[in-house]
C-alpha atoms as a PDB file:
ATOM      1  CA  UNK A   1       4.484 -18.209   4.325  1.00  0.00           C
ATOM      2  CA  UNK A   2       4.474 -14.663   3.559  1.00  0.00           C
ATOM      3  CA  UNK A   3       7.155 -12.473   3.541  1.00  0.00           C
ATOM      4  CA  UNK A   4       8.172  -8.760   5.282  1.00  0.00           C
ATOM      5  CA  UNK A   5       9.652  -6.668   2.662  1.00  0.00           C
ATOM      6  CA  UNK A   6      11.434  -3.410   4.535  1.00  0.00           C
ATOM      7  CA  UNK A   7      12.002  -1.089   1.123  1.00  0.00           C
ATOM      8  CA  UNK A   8      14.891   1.412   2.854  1.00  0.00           C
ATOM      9  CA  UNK A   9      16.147   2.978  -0.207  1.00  0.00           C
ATOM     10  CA  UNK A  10      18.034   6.260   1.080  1.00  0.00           C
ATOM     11  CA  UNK A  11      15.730   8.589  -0.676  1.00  0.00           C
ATOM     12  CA  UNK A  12      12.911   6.583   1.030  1.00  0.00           C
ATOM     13  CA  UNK A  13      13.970   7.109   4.494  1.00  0.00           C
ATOM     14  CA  UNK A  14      14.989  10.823   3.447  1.00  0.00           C
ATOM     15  CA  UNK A  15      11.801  11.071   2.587  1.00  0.00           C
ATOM     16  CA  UNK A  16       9.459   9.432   5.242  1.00  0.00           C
ATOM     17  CA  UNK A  17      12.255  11.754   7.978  1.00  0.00           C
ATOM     18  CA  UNK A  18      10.707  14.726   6.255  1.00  0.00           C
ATOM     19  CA  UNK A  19       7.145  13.161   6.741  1.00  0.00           C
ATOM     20  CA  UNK A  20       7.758  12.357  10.427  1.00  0.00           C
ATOM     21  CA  UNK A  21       8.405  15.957  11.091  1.00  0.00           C
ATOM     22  CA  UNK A  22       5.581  17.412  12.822  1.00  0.00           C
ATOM     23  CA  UNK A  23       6.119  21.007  11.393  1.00  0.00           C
ATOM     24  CA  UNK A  24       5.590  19.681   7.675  1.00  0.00           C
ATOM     25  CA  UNK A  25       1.804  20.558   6.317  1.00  0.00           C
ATOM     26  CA  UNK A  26      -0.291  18.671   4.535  1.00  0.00           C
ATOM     27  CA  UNK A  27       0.748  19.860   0.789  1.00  0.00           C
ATOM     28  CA  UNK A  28       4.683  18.698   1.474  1.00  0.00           C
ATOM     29  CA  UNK A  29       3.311  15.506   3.135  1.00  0.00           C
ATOM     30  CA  UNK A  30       0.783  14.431   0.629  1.00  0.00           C
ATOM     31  CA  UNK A  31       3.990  15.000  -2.213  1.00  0.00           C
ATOM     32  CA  UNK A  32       6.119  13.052  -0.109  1.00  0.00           C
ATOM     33  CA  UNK A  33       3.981  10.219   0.392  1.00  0.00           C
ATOM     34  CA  UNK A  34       3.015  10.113  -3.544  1.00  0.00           C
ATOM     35  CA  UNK A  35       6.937   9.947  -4.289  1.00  0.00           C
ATOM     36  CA  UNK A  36       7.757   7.343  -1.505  1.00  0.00           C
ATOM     37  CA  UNK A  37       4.748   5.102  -3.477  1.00  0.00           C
ATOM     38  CA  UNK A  38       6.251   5.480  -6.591  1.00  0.00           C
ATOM     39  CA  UNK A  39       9.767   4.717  -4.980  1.00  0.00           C
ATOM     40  CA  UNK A  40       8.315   1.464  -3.303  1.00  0.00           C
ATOM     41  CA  UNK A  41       5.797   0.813  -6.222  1.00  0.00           C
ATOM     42  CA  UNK A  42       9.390  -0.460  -8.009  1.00  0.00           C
ATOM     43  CA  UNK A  43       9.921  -3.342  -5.128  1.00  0.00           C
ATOM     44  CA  UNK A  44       6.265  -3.894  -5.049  1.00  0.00           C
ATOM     45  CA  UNK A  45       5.839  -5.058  -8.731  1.00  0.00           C
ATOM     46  CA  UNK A  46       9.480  -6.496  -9.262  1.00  0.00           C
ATOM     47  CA  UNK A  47       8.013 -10.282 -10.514  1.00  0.00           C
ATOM     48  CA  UNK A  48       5.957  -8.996 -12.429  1.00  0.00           C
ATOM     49  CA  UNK A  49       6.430 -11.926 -15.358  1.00  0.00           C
ATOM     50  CA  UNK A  50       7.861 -10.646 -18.698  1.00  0.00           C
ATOM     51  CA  UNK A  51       7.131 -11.409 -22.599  1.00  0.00           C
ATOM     52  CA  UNK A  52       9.027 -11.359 -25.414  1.00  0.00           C
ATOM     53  CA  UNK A  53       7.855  -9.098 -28.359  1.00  0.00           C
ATOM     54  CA  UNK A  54       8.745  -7.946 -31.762  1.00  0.00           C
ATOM     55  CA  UNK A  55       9.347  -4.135 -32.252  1.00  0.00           C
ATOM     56  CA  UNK A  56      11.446  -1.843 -34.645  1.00  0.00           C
ATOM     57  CA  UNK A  57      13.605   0.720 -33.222  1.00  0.00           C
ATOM     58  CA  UNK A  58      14.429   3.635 -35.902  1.00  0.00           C
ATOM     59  CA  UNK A  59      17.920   1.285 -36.537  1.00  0.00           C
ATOM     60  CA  UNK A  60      16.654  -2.301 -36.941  1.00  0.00           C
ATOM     61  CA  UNK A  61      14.222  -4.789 -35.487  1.00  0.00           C
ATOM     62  CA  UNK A  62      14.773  -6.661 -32.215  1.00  0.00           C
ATOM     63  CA  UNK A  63      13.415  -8.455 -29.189  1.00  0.00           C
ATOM     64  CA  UNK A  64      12.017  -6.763 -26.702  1.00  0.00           C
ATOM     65  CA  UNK A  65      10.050  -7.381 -23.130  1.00  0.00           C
ATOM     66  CA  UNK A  66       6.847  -6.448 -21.705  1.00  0.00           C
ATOM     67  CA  UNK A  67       4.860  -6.781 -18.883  1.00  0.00           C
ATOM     68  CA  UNK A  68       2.820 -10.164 -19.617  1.00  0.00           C
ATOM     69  CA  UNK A  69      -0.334  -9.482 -19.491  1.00  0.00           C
ATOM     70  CA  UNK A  70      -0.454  -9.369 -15.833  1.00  0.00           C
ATOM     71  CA  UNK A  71      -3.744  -7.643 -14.387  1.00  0.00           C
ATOM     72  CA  UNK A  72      -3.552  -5.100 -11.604  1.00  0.00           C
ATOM     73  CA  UNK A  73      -6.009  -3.419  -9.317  1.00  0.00           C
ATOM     74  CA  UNK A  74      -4.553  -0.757  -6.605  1.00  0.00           C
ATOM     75  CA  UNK A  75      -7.116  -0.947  -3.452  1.00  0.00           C
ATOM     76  CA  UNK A  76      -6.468   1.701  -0.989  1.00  0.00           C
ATOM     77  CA  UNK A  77      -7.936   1.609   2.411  1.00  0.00           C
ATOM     78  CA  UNK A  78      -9.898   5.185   3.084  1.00  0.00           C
ATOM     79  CA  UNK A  79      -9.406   7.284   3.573  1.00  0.00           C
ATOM     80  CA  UNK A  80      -5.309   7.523   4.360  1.00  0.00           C
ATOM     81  CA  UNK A  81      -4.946   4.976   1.592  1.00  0.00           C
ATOM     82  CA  UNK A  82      -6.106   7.284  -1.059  1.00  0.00           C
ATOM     83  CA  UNK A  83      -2.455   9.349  -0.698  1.00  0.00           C
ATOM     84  CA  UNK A  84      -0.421   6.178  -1.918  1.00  0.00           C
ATOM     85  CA  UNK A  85      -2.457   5.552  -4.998  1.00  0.00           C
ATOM     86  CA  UNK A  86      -1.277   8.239  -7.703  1.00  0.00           C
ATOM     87  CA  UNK A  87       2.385   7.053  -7.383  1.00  0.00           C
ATOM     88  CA  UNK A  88       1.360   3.266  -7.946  1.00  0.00           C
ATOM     89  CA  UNK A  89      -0.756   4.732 -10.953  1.00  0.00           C
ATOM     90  CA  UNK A  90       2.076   6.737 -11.994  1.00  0.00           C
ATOM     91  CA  UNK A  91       3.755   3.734 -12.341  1.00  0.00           C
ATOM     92  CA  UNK A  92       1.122   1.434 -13.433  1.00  0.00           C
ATOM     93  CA  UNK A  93      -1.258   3.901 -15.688  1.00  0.00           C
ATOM     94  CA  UNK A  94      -3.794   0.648 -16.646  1.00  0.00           C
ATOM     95  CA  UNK A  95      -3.869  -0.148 -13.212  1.00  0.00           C
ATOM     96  CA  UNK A  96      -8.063  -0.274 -12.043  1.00  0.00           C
ATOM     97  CA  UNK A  97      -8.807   1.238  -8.803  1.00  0.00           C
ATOM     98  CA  UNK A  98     -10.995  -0.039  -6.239  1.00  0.00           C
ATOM     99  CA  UNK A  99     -12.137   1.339  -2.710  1.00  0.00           C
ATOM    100  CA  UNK A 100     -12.624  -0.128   0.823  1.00  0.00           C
ATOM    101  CA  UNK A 101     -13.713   2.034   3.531  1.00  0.00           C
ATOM    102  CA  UNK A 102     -13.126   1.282   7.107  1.00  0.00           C
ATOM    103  CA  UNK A 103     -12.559   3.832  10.491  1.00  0.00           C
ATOM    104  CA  UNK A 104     -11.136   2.449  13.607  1.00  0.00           C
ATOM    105  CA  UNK A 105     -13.493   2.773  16.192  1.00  0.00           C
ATOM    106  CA  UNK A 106     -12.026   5.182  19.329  1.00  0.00           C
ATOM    107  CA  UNK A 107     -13.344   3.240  22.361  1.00  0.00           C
ATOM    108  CA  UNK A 108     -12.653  -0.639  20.906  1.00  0.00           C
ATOM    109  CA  UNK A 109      -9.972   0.214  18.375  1.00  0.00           C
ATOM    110  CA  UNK A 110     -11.649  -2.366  15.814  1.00  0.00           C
ATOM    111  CA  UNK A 111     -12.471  -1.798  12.248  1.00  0.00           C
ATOM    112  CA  UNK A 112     -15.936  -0.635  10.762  1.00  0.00           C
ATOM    113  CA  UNK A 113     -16.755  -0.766   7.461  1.00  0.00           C
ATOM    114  CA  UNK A 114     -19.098   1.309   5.514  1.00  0.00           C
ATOM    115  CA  UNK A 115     -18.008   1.198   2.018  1.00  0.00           C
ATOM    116  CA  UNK A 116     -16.809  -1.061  -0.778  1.00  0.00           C
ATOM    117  CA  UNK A 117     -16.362  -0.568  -4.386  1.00  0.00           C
ATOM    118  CA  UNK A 118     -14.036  -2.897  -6.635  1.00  0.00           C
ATOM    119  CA  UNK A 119     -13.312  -3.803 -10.090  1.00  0.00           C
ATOM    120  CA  UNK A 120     -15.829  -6.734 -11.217  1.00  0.00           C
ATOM    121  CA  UNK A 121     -12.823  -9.027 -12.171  1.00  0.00           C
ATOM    122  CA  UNK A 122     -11.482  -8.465  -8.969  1.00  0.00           C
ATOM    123  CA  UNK A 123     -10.540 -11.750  -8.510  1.00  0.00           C
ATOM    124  CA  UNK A 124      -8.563 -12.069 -11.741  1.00  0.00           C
ATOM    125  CA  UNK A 125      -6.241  -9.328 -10.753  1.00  0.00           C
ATOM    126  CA  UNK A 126      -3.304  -8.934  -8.778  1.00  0.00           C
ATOM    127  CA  UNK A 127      -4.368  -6.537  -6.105  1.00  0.00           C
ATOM    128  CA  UNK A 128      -2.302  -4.260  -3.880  1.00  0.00           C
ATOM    129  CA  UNK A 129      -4.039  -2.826  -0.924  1.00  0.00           C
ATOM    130  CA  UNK A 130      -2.414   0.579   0.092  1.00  0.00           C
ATOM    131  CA  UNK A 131      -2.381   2.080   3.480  1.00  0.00           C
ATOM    132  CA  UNK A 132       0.267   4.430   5.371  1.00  0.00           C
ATOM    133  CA  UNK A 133       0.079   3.102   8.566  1.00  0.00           C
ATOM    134  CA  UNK A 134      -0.230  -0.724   9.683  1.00  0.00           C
ATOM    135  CA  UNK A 135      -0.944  -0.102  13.175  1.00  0.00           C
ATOM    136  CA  UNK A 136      -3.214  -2.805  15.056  1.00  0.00           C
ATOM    137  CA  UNK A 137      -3.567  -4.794  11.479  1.00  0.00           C
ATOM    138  CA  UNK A 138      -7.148  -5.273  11.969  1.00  0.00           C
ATOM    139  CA  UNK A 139      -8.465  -2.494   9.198  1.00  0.00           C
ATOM    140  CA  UNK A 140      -5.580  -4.708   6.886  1.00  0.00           C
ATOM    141  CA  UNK A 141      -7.163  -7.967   7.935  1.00  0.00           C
ATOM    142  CA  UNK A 142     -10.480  -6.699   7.354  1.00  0.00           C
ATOM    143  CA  UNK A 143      -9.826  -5.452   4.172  1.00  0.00           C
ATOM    144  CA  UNK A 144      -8.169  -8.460   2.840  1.00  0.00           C
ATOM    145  CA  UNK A 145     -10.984 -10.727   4.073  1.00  0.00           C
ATOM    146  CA  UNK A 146     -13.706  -8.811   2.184  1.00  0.00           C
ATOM    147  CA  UNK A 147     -10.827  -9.125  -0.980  1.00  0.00           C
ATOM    148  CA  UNK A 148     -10.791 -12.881  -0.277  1.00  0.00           C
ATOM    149  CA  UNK A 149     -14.368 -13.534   0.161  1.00  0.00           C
ATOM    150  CA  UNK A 150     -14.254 -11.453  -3.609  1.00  0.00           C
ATOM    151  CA  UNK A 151     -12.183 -14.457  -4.827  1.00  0.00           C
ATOM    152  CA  UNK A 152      -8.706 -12.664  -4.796  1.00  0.00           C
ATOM    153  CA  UNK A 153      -5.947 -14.829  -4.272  1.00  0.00           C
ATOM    154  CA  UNK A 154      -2.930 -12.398  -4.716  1.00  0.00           C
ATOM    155  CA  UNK A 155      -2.860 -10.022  -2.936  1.00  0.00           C
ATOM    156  CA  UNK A 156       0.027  -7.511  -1.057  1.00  0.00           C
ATOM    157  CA  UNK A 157      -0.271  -5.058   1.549  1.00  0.00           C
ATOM    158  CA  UNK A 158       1.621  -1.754   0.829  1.00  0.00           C
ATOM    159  CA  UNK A 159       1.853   0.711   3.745  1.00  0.00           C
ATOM    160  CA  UNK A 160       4.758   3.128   4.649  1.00  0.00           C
ATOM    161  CA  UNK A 161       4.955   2.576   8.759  1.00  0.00           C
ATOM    162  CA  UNK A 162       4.371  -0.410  10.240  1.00  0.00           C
ATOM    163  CA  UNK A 163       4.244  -1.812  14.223  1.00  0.00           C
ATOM    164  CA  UNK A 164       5.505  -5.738  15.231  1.00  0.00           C
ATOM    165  CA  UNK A 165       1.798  -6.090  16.487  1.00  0.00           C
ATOM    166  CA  UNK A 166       0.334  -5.525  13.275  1.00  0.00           C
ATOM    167  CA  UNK A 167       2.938  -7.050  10.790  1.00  0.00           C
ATOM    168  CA  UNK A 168       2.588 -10.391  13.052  1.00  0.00           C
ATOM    169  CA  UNK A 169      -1.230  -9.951  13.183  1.00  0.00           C
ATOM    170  CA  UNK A 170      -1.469  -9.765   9.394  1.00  0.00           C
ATOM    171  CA  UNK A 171       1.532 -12.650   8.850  1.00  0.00           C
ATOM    172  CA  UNK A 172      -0.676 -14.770  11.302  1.00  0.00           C
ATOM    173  CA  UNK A 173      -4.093 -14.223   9.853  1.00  0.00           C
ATOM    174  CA  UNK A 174      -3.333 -13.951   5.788  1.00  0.00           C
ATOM    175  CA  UNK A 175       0.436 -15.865   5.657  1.00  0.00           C
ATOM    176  CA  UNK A 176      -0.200 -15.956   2.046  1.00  0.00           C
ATOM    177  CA  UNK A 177      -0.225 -12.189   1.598  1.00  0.00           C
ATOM    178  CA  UNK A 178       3.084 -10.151   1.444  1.00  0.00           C
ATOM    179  CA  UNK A 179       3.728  -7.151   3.255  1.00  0.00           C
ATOM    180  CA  UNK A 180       5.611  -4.066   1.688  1.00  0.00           C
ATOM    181  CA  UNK A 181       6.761  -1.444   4.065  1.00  0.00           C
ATOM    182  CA  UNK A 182       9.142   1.641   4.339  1.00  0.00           C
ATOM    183  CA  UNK A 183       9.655   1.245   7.944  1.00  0.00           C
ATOM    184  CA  UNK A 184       8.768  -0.969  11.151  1.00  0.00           C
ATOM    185  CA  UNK A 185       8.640   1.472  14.283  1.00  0.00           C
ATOM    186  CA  UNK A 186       9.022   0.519  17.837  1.00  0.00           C
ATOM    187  CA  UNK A 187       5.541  -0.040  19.290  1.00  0.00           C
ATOM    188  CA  UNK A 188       1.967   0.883  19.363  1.00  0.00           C
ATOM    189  CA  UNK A 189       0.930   3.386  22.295  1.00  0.00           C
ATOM    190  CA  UNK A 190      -2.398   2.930  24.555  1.00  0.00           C
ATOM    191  CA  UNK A 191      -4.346   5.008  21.861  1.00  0.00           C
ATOM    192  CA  UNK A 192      -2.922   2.425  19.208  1.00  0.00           C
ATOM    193  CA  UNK A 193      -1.002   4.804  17.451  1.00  0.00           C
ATOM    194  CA  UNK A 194       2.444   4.144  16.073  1.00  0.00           C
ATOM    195  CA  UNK A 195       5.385   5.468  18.091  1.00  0.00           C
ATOM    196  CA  UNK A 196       7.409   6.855  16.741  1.00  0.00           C
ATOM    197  CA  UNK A 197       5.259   6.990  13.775  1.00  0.00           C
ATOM    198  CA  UNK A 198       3.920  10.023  12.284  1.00  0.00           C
ATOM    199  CA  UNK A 199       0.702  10.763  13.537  1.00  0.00           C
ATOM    200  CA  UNK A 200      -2.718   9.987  12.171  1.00  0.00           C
ATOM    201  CA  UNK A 201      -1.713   9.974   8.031  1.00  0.00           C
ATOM    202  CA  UNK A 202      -4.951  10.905   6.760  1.00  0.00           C
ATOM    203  CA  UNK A 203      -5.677  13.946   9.379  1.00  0.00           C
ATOM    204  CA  UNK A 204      -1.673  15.098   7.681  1.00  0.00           C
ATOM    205  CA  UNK A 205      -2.903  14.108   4.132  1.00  0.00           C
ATOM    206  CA  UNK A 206      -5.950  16.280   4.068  1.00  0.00           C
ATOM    207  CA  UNK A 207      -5.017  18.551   6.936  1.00  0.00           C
ATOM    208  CA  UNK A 208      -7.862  17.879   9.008  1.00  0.00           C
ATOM    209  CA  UNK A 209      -8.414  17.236  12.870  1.00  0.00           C
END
């Protein structure tokens, strides 16, 4: 069964307060929201599985640990997703990149897509699927579908604001995928946005309307 992860660090929720803020622009929300991935990217990758290896300090020669080997592919969900990817990369510099577009439709509130892009060994890697807001789940569902069908089979969901009605949408449809989040809000409104939320994240990322 898969598992709600609510990442509430104190500089996180300093952080996503300043976001929430309708009177902060684009350039102080974009930094925000590439620190607040970095902060969660820590929780995100925490089992990743270690190896031992030999190295020599300047003092002497000892044991050490590394990441084993583990493959990782950071798929954000356009175009909001996009903001979360440079802290995970930060992070995880060997990471590969792939790209799933989808756009809600504004009279059914569904999912359309009309792009996707991903690493060929896809389905060899453990793949985190960014997005800021997990509002109706269905773009989330979609996108780990299309990751499934791919041949995925580990797979998280990273997003910063979440509603019940998508976190038990996703849980219901994918219970082997994980969800990461900074916050769950209260409820979705008759537009399906988040409430309180913090507005539509990629209009604030890239300051359009």
């Amino acid at each position: 069964m898969s598992q709600l992860h609510i990442i509430d660090h104190p500089m996180i929720r300093h952080k996503l307060t300043i976001m929430r803020d309708r009177n902060t622009g684009s350039k102080d929300f974009r930094e925000l929201l590439n620190e607040i991935s970095l902060l969660m990217g820590y929780e995100v990758t925490r089992d990743l599985p270690l190896e031992d290896v030999e190295i020599e300090t300047p003092l002497c020669r000892m044991t050490a640990q590394k990441v084993s080997g583990r493959k990782l592919a950071i798929v954000p969900i356009l175009r909001a997703g996009l903001g979360m990817v440079d802290g995970l990369r930060t992070l995880v510099p060997v990471a590969k990149v792939g790209h799933i577009g989808l756009y809600r439709d504004e009279n059914t509130h569904q999912p359309v897509v009309y792009y996707c892009k991903l690493p060929e060994d896809i389905g060899r890697r453990l793949v985190i699927i960014t997005d800021p807001m997990l509002a109706t789940g269905g773009s989330a569902c979609d996108a780990i579908d299309m990751l499934k069908e791919k041949g995925c089979t580990n797979i998280r969901l990273m997003c910063l604001v979440a509603a019940p009605d998508g976190v038990e949408r996703v849980m219901s449809a994918h219970p082997d995928v994980d969800i990461y989040v900074a916050s769950v809000d209260d409820h979705l409104n008759s537009d399906a946005y988040i409430v309180p939320g913090l507005g539509d994240a990629g209009d604030r990322i890239f300051g359009t309307k």
